[in-house]
PDB file of N, CA and C in Angstrom:
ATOM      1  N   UNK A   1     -62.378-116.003  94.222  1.00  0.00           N
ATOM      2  CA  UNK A   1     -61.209-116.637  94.787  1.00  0.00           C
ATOM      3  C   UNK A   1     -61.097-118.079  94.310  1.00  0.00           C
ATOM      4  N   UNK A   2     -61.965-118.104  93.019  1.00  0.00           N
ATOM      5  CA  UNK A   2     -61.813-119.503  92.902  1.00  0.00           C
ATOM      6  C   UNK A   2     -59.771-120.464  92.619  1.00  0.00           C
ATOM      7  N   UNK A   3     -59.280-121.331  92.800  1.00  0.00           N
ATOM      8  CA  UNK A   3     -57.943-121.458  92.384  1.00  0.00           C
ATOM      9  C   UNK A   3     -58.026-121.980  90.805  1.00  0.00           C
ATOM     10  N   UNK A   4     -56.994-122.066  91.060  1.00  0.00           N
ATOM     11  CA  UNK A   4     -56.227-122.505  89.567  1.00  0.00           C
ATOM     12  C   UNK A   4     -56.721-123.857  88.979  1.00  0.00           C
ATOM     13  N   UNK A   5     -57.419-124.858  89.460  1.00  0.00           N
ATOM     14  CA  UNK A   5     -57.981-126.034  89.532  1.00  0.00           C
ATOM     15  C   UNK A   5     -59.502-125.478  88.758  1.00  0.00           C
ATOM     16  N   UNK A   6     -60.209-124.597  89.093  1.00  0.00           N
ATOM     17  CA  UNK A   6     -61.805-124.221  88.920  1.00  0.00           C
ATOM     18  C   UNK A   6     -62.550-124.634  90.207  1.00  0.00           C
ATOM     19  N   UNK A   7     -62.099-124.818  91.119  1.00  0.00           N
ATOM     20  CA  UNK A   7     -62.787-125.014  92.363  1.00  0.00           C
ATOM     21  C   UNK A   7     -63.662-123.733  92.653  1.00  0.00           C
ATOM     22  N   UNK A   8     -64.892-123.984  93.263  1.00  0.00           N
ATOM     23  CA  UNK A   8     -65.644-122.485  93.513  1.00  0.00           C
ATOM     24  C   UNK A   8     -66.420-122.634  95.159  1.00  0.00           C
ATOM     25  N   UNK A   9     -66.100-121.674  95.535  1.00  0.00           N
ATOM     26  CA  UNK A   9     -66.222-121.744  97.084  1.00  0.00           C
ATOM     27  C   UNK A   9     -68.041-121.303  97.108  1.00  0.00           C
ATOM     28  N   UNK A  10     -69.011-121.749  97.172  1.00  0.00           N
ATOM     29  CA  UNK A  10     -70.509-121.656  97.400  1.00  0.00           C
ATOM     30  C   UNK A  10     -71.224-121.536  98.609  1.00  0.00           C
ATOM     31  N   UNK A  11     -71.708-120.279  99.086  1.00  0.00           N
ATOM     32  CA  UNK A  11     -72.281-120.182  99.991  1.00  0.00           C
ATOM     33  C   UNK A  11     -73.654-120.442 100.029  1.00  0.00           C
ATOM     34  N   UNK A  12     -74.276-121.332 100.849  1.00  0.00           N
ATOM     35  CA  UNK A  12     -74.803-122.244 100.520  1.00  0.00           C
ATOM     36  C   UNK A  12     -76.489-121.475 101.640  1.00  0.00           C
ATOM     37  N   UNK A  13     -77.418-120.990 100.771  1.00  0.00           N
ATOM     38  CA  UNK A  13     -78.349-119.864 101.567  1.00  0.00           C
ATOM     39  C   UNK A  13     -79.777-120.631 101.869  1.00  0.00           C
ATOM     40  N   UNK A  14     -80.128-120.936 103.027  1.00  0.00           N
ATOM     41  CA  UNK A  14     -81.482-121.582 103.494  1.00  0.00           C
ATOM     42  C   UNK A  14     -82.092-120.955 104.274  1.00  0.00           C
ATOM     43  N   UNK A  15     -83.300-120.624 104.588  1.00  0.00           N
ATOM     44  CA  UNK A  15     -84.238-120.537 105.376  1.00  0.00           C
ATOM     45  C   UNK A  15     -84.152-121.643 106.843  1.00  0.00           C
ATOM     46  N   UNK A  16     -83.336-120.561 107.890  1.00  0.00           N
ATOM     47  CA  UNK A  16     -83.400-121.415 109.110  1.00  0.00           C
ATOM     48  C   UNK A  16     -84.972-121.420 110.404  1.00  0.00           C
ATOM     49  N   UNK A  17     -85.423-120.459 110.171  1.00  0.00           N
ATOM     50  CA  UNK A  17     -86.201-120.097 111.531  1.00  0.00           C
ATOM     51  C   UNK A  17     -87.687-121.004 111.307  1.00  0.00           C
ATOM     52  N   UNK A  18     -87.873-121.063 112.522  1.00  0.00           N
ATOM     53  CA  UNK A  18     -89.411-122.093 112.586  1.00  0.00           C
ATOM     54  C   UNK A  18     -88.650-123.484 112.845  1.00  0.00           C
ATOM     55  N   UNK A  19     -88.392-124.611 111.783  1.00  0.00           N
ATOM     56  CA  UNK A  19     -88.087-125.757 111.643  1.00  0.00           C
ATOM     57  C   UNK A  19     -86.226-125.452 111.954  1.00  0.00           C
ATOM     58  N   UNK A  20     -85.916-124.968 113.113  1.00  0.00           N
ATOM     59  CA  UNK A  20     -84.516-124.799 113.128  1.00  0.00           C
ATOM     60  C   UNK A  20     -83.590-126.160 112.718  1.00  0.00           C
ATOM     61  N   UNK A  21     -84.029-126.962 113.426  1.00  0.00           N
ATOM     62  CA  UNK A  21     -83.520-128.605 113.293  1.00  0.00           C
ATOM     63  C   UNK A  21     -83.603-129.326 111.978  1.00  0.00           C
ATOM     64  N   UNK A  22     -84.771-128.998 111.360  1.00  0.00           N
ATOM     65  CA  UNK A  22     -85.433-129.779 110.094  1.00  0.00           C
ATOM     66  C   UNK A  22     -84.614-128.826 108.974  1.00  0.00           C
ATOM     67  N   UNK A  23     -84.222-128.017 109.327  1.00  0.00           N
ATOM     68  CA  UNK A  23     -83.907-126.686 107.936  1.00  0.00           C
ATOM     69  C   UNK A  23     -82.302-127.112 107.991  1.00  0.00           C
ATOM     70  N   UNK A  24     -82.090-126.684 109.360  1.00  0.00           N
ATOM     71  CA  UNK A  24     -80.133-127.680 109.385  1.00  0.00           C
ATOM     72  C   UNK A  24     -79.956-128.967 108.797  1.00  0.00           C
ATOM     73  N   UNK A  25     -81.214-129.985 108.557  1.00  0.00           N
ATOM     74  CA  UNK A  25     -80.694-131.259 108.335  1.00  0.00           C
ATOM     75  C   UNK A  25     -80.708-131.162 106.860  1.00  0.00           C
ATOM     76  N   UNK A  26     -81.580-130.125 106.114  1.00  0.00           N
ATOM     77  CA  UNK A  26     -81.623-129.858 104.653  1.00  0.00           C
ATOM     78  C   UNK A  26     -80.317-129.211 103.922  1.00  0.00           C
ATOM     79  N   UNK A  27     -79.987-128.390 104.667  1.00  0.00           N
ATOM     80  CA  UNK A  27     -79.077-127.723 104.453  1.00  0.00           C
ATOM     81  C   UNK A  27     -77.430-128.724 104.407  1.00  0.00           C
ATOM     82  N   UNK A  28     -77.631-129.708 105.437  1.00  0.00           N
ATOM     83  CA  UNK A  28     -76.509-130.628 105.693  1.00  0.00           C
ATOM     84  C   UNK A  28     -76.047-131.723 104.494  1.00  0.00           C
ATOM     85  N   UNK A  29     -77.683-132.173 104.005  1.00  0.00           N
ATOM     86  CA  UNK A  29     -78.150-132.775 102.722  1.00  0.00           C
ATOM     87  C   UNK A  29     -77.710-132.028 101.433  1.00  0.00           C
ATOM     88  N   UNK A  30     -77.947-130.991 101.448  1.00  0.00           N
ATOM     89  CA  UNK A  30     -77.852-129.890 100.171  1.00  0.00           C
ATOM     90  C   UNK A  30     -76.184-130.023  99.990  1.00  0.00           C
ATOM     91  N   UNK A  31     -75.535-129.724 101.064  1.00  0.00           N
ATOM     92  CA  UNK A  31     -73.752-129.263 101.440  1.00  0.00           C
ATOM     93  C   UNK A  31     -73.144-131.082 100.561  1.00  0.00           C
ATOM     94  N   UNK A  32     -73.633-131.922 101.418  1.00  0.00           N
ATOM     95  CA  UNK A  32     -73.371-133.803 101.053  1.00  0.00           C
ATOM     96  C   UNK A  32     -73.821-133.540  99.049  1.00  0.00           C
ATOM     97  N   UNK A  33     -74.633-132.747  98.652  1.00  0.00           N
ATOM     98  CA  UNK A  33     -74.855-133.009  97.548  1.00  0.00           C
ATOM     99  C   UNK A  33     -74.093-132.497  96.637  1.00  0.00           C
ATOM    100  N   UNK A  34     -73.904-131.164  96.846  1.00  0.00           N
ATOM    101  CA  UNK A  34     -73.530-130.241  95.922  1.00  0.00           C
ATOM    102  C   UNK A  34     -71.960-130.502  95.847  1.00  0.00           C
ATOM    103  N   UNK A  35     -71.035-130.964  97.100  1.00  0.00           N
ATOM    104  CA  UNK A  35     -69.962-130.944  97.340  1.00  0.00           C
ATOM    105  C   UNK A  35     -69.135-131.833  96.200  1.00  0.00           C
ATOM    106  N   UNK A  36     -67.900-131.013  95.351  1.00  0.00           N
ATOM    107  CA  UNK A  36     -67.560-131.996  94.450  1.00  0.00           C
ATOM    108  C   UNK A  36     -66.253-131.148  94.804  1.00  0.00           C
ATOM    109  N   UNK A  37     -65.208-131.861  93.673  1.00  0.00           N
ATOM    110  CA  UNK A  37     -63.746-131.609  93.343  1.00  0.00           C
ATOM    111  C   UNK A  37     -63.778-129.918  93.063  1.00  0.00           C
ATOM    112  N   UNK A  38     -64.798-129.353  91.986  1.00  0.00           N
ATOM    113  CA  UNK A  38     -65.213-128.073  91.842  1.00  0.00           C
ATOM    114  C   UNK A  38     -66.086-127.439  92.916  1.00  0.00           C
ATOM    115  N   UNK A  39     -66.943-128.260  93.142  1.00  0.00           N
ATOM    116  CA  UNK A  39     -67.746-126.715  94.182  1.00  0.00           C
ATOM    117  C   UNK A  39     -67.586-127.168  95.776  1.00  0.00           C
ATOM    118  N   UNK A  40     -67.394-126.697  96.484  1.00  0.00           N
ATOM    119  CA  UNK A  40     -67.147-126.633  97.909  1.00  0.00           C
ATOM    120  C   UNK A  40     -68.496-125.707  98.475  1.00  0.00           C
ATOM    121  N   UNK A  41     -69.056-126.106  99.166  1.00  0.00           N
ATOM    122  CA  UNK A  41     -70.574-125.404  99.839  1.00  0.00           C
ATOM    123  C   UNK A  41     -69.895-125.293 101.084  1.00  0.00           C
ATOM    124  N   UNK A  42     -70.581-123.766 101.426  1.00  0.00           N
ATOM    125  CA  UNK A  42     -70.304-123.066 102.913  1.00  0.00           C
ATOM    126  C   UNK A  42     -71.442-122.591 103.261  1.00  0.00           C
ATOM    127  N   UNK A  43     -71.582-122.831 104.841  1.00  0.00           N
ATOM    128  CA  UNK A  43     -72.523-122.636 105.272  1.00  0.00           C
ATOM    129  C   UNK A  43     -72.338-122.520 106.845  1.00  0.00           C
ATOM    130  N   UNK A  44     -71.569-121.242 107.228  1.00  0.00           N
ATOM    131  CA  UNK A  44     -71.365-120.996 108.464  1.00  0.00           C
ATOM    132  C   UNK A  44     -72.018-120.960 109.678  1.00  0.00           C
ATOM    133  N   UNK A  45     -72.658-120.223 109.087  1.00  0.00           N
ATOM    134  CA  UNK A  45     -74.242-120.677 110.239  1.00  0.00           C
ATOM    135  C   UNK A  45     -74.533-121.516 110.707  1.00  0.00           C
ATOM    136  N   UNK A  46     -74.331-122.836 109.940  1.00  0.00           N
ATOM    137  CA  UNK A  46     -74.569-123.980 110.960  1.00  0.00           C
ATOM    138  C   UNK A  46     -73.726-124.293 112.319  1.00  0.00           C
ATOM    139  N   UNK A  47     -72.447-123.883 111.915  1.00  0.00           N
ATOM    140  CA  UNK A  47     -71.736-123.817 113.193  1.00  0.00           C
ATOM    141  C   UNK A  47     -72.293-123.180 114.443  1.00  0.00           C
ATOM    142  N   UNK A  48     -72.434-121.769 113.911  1.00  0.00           N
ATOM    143  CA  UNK A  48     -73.038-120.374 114.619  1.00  0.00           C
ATOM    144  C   UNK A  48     -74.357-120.989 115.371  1.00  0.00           C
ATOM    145  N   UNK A  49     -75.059-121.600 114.896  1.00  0.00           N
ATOM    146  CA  UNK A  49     -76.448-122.313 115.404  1.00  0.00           C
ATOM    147  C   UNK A  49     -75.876-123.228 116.521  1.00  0.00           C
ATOM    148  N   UNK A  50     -74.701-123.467 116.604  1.00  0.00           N
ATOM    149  CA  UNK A  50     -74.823-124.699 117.712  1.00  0.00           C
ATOM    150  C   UNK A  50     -74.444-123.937 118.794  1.00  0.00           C
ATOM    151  N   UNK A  51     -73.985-122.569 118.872  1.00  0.00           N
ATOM    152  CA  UNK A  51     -73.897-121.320 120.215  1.00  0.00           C
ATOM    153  C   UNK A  51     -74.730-120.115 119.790  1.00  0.00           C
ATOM    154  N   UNK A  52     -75.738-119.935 118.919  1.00  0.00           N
ATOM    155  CA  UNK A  52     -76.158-118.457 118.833  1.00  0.00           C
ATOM    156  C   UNK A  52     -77.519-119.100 118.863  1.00  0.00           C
ATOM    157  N   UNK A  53     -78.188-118.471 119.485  1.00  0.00           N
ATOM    158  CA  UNK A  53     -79.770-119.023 119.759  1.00  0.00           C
ATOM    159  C   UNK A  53     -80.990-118.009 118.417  1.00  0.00           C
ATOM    160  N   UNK A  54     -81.486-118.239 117.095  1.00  0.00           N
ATOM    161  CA  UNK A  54     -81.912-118.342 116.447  1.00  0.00           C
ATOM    162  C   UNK A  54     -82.989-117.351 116.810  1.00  0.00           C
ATOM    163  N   UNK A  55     -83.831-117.779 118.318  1.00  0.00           N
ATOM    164  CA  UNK A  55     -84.716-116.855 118.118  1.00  0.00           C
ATOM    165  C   UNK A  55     -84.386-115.841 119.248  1.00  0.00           C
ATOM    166  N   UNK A  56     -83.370-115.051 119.469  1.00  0.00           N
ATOM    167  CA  UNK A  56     -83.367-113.694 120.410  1.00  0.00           C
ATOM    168  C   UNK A  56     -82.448-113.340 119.042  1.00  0.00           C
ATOM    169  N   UNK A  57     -83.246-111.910 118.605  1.00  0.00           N
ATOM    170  CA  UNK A  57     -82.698-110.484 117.990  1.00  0.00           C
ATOM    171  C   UNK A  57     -81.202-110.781 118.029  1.00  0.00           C
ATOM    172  N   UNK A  58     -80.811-110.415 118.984  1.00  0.00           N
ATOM    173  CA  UNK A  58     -79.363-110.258 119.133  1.00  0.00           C
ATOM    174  C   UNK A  58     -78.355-111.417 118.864  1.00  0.00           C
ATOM    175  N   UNK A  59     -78.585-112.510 119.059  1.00  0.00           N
ATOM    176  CA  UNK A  59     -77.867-113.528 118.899  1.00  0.00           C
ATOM    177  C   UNK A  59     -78.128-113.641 117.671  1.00  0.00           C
ATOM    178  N   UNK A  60     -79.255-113.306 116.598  1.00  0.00           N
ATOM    179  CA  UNK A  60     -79.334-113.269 115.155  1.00  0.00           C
ATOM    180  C   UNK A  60     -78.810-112.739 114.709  1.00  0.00           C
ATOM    181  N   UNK A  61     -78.596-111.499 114.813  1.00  0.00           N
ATOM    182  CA  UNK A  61     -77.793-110.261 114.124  1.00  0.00           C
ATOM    183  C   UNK A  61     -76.196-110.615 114.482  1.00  0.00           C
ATOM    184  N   UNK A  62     -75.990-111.336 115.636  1.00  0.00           N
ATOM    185  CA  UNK A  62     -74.623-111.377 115.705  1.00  0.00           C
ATOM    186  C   UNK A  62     -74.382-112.800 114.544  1.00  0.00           C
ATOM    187  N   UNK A  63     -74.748-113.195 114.526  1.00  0.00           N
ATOM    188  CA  UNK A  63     -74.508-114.606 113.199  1.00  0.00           C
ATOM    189  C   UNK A  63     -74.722-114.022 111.604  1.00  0.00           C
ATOM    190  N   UNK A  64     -76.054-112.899 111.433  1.00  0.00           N
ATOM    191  CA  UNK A  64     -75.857-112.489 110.168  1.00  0.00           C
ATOM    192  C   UNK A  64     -74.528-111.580 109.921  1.00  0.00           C
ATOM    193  N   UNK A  65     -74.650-110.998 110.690  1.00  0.00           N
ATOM    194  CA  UNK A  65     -73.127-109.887 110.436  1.00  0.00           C
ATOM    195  C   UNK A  65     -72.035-110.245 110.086  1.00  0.00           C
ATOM    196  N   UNK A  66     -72.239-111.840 110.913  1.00  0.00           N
ATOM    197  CA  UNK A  66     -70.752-112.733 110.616  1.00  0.00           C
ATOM    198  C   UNK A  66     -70.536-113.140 109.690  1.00  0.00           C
ATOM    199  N   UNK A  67     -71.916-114.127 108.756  1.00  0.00           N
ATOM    200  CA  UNK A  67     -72.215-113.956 107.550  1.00  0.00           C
ATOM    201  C   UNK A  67     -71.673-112.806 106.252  1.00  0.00           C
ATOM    202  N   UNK A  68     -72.113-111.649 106.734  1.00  0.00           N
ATOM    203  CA  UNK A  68     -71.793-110.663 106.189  1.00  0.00           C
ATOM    204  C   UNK A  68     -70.347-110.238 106.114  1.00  0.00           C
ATOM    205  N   UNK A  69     -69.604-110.953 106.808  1.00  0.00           N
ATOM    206  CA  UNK A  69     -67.928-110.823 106.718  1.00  0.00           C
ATOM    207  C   UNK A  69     -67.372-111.506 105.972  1.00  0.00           C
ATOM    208  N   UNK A  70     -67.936-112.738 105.474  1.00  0.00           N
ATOM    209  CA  UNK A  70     -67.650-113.999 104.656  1.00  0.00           C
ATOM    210  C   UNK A  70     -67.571-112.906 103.135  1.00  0.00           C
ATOM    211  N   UNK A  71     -68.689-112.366 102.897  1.00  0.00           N
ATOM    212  CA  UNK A  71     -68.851-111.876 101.368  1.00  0.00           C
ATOM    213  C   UNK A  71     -67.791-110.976 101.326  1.00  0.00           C
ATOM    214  N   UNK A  72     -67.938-109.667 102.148  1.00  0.00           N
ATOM    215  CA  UNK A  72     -66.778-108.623 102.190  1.00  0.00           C
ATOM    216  C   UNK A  72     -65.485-109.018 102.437  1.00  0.00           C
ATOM    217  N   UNK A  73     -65.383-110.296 102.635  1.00  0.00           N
ATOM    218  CA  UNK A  73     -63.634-110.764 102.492  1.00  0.00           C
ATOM    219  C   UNK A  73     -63.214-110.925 101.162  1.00  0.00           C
ATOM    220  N   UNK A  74     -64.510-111.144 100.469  1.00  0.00           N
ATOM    221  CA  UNK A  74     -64.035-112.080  98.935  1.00  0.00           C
ATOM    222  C   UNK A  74     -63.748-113.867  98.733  1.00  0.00           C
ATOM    223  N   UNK A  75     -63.795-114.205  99.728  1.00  0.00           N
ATOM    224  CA  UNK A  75     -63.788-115.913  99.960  1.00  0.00           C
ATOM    225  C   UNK A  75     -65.212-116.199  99.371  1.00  0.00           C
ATOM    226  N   UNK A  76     -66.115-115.707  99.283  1.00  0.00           N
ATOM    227  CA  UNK A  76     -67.308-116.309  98.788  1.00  0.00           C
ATOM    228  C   UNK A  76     -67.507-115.952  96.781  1.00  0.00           C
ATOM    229  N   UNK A  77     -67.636-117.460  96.420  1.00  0.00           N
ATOM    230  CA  UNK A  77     -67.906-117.215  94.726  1.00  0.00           C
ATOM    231  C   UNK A  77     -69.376-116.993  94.273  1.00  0.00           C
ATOM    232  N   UNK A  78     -70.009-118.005  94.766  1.00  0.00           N
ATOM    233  CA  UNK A  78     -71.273-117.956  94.137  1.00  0.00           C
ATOM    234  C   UNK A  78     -72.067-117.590  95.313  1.00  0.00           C
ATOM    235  N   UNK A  79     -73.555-117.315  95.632  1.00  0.00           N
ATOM    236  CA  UNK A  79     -74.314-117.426  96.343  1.00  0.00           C
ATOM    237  C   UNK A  79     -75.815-118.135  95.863  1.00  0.00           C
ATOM    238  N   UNK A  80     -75.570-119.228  96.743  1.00  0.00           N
ATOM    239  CA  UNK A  80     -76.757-120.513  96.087  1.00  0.00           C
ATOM    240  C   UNK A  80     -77.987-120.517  97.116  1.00  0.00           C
ATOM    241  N   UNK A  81     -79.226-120.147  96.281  1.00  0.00           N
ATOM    242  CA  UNK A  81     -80.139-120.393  97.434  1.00  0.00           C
ATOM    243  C   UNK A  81     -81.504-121.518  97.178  1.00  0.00           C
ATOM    244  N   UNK A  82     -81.475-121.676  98.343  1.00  0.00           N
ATOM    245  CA  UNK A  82     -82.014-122.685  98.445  1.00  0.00           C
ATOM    246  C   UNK A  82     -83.469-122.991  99.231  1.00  0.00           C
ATOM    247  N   UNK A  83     -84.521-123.525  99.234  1.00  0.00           N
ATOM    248  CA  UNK A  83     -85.635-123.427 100.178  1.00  0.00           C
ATOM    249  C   UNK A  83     -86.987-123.440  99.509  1.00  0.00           C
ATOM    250  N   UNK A  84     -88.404-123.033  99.917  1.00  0.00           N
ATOM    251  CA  UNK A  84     -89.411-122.919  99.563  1.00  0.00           C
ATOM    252  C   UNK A  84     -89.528-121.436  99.714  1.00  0.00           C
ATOM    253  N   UNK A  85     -88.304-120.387  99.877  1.00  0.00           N
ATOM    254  CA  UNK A  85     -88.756-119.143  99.885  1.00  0.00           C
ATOM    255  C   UNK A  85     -87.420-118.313 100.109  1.00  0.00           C
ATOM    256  N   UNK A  86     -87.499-117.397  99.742  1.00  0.00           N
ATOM    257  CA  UNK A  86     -86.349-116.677 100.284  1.00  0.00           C
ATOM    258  C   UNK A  86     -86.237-115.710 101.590  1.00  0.00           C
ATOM    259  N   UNK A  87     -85.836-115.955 102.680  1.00  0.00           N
ATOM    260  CA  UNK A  87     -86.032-115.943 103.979  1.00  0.00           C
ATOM    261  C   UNK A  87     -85.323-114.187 104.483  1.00  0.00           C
ATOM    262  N   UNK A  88     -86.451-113.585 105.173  1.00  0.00           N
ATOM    263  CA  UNK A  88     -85.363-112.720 105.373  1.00  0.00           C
ATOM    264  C   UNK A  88     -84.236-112.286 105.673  1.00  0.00           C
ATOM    265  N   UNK A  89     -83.232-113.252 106.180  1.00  0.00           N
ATOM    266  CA  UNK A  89     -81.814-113.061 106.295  1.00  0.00           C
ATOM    267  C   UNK A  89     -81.132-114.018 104.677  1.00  0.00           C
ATOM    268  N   UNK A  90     -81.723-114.621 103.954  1.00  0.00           N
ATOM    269  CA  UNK A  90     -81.511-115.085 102.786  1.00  0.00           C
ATOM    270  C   UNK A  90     -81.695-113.461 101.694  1.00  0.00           C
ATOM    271  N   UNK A  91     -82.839-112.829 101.854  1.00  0.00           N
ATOM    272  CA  UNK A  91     -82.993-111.422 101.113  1.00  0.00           C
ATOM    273  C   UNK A  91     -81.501-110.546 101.510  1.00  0.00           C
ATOM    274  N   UNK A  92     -81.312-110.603 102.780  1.00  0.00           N
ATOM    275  CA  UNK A  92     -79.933-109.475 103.303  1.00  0.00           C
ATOM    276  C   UNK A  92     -78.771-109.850 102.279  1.00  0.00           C
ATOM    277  N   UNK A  93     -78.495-111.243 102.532  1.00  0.00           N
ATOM    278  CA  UNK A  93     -77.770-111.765 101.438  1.00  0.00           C
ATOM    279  C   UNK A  93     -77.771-111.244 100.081  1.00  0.00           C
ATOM    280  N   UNK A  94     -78.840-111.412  99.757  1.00  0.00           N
ATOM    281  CA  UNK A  94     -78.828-110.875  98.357  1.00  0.00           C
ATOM    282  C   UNK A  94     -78.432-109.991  97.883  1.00  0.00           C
ATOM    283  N   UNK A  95     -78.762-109.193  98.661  1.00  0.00           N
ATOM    284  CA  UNK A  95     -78.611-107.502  98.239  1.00  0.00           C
ATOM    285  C   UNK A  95     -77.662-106.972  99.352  1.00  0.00           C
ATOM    286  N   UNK A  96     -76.751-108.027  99.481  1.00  0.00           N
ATOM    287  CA  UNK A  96     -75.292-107.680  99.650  1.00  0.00           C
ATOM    288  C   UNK A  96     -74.766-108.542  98.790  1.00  0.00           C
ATOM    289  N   UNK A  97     -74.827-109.296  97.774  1.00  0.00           N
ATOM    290  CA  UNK A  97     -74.285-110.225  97.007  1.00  0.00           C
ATOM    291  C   UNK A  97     -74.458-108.953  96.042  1.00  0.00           C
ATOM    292  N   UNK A  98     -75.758-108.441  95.587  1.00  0.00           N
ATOM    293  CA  UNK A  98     -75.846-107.975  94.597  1.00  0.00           C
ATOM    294  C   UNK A  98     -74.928-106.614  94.372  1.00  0.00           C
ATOM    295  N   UNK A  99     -74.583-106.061  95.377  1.00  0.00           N
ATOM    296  CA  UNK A  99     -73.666-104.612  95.895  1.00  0.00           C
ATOM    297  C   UNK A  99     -72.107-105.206  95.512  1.00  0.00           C
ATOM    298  N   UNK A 100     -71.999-106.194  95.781  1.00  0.00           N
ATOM    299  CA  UNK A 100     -70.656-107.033  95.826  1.00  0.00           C
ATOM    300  C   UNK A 100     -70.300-107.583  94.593  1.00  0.00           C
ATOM    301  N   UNK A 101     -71.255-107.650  93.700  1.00  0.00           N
ATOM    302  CA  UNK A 101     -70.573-108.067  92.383  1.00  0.00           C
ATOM    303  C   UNK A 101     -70.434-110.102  92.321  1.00  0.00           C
ATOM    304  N   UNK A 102     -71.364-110.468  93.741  1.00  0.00           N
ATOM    305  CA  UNK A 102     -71.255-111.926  93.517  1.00  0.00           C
ATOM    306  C   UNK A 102     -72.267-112.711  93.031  1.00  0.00           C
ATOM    307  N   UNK A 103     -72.037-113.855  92.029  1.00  0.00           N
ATOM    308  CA  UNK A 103     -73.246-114.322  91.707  1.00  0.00           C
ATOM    309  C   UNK A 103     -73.851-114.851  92.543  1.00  0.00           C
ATOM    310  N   UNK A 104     -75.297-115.080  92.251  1.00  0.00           N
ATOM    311  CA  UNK A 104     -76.662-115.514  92.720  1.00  0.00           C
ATOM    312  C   UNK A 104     -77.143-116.866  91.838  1.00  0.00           C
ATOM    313  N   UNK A 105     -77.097-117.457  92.465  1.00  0.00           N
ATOM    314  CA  UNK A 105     -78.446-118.305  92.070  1.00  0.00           C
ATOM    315  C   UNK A 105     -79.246-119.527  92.508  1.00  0.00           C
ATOM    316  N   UNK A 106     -80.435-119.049  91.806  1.00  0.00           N
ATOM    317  CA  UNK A 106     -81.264-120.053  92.689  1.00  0.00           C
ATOM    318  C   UNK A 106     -81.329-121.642  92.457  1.00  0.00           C
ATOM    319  N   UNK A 107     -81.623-122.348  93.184  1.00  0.00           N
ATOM    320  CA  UNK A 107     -81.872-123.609  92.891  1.00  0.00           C
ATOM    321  C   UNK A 107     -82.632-124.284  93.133  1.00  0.00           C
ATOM    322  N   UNK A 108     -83.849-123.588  93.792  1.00  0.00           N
ATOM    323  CA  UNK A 108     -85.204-124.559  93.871  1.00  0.00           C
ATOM    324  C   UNK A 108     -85.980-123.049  93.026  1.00  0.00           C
ATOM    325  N   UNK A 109     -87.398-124.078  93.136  1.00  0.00           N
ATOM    326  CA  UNK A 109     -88.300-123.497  92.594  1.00  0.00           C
ATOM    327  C   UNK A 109     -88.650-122.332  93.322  1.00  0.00           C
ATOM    328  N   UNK A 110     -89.036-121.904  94.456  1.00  0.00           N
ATOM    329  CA  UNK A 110     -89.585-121.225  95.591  1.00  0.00           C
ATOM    330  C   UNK A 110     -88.382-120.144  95.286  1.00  0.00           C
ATOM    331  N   UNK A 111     -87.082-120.142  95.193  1.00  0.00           N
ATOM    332  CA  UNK A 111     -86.174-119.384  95.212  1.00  0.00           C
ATOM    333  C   UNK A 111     -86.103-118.891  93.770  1.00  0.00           C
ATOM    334  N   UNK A 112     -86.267-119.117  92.591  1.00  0.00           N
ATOM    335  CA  UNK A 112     -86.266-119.055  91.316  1.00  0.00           C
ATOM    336  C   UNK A 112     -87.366-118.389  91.020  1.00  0.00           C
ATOM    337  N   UNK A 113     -89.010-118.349  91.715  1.00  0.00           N
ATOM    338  CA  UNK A 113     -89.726-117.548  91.465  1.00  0.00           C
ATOM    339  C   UNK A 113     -89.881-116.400  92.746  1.00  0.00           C
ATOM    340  N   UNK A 114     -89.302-116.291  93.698  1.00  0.00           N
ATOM    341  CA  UNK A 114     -89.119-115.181  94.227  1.00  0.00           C
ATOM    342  C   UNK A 114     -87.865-113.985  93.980  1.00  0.00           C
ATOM    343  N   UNK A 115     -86.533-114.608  93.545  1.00  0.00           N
ATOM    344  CA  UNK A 115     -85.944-114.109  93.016  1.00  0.00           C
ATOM    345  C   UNK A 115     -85.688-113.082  91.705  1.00  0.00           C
ATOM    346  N   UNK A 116     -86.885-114.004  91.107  1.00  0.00           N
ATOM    347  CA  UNK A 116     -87.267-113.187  89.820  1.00  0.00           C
ATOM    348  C   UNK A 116     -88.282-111.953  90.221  1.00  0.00           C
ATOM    349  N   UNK A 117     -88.846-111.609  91.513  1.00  0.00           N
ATOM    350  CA  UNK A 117     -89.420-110.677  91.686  1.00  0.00           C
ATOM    351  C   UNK A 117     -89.061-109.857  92.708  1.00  0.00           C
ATOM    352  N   UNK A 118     -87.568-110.139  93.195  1.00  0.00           N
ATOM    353  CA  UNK A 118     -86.527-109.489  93.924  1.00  0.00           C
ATOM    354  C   UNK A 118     -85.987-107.936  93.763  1.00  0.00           C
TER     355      UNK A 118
END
């Protein structure tokens, strides 16, 4: 969905659980960085985190799923990940990115060598 400009809409993939607070402020950092005239970083979840509680099952699954509506709309271009690992709701991603025909890629190290053994 990118427009006519080359703008590219980036969903922007981190490892939240454990350091819930410390992983949002990376992620907030990452969004301030990457953000230009061309790439726009999304990262819904952070919203979702300020009413869905992280660690009960259910309130997780209701935020990944939501996640999972972002890709199956087609609003999402790239999928950028990010972290010291690729997290299991970062893996779901994937391999719904990868079903979907959207790119991937990594951008740290931790994500670049787990990916490659994805």
């Amino acid at each position: 969905m990118k427009s006519e400009r080359g703008t590219k809409l980036v969903y922007v993939a981190h490892p939240i659980s454990g350091d819930v607070e410390g992983n949002i402020k990376s992620v907030l950092q990452i969004c301030k960085e990457i953000h230009t005239k061309r790439t726009v970083p999304f990262a819904p979840y952070i919203v979702a985190l300020q009413y869905l509680n992280d660690d009960i099952p259910k309130e997780r699954r209701l935020g990944a799923d939501a996640n999972a509506m972002y890709f199956k709309a087609g609003i999402v271009d790239e999928l950028w990940l990010y972290g010291d690992k690729i997290s299991p709701g970062m893996a779901e991603e994937v391999v719904l990115c990868r079903e979907l025909g959207i790119p991937i890629r990594a951008k740290s190290a931790g994500t670049m060598r787990e990916l490659k053994n994805f």
